[in-house]
Protein backbone atom coordinates (compact mmCIF):
# COMPACT_ATOMS: atom_id res chain seq x y z
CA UNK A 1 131.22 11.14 54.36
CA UNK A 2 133.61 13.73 55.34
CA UNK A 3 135.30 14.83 58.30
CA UNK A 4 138.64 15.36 59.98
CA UNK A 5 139.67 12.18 58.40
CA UNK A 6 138.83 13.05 54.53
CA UNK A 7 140.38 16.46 55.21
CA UNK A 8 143.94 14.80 56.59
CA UNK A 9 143.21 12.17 53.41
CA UNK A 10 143.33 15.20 51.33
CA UNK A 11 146.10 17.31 52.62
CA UNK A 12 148.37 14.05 52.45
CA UNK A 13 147.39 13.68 48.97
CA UNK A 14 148.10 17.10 48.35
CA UNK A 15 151.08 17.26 50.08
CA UNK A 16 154.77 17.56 48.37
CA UNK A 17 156.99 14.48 48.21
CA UNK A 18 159.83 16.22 50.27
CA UNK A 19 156.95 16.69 53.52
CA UNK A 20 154.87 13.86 53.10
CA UNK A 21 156.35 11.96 56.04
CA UNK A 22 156.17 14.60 58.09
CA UNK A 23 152.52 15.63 57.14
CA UNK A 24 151.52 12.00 57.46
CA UNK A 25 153.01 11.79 61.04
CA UNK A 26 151.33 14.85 62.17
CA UNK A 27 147.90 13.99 60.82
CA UNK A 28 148.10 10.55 62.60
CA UNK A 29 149.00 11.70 65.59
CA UNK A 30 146.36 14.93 64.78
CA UNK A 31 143.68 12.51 63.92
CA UNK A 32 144.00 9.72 66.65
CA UNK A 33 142.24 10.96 69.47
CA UNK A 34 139.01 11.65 67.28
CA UNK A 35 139.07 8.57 65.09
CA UNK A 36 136.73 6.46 67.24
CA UNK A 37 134.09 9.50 67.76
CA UNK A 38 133.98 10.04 64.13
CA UNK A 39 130.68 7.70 63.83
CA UNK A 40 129.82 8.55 67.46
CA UNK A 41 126.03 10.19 66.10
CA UNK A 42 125.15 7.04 64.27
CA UNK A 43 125.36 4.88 68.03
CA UNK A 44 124.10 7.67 69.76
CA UNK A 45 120.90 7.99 67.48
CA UNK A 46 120.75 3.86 67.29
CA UNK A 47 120.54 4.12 71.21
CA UNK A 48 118.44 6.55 70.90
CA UNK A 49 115.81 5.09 68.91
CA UNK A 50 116.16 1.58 70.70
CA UNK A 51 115.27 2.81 74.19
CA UNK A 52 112.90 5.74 73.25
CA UNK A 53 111.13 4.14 70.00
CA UNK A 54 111.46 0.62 70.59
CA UNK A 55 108.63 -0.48 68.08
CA UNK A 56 109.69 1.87 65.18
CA UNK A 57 113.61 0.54 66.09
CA UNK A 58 112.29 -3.41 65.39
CA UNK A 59 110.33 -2.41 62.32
CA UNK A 60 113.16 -1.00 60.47
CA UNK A 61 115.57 -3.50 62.45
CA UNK A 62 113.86 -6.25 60.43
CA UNK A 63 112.99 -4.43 57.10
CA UNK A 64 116.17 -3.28 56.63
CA UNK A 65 118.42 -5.38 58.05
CA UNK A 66 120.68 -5.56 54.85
CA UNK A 67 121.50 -2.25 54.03
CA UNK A 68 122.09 -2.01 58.30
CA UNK A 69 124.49 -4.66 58.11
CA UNK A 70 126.30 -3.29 54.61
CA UNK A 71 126.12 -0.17 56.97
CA UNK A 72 128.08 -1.86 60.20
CA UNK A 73 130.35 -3.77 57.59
CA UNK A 74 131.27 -0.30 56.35
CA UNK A 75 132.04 1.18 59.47
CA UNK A 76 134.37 -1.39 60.67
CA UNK A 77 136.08 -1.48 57.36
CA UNK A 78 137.03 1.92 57.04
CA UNK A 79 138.27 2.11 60.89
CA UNK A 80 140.10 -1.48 61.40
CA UNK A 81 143.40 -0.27 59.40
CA UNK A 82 144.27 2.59 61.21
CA UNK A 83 145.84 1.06 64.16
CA UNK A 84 147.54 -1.60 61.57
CA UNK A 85 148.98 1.31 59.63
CA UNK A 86 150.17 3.28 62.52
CA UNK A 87 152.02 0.17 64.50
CA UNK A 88 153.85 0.02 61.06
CA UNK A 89 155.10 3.36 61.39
């Protein structure tokens, strides 16, 4: 998955020792705002499904209910540091 926040992962990486404090600071603040709506397309097509396909959103509710919850698990993995790491800075 890429996005805004792969492309601030990468300039960070990228960036020189001397400016990476300054390049981290500006991609937090840069990346804030649009951290949340990052998976926004995944709920909306969820909703989507539930109230317009309701039958075809239990079937695959049920049959694959794993890899959904491996999905969700995901999800809240990759989003729950960000607001640990930035009331640390």
């Amino acid at each position: 998955m890429g996005g805004a926040d792969f492309g601030a992962g990468v300039l960070e990486f990228l960036s020189t020792a001397k400016s990476k404090d300054r390049t981290r600071k500006v991609m937090y603040r840069a990346i804030g705002p649009i951290w949340e709506a990052n998976h926004m397309w995944l709920i909306i097509a969820i909703v989507i499904l539930f109230v317009g396909f309701p039958v075809i959103y239990a079937t695959m509710s049920v049959y694959l209910h794993i890899p959904l919850t491996i999905m969700l698990l995901g999800i809240i993995a990759r989003v729950l540091p960000l607001p640990f790491v930035i009331m640390m800075r």
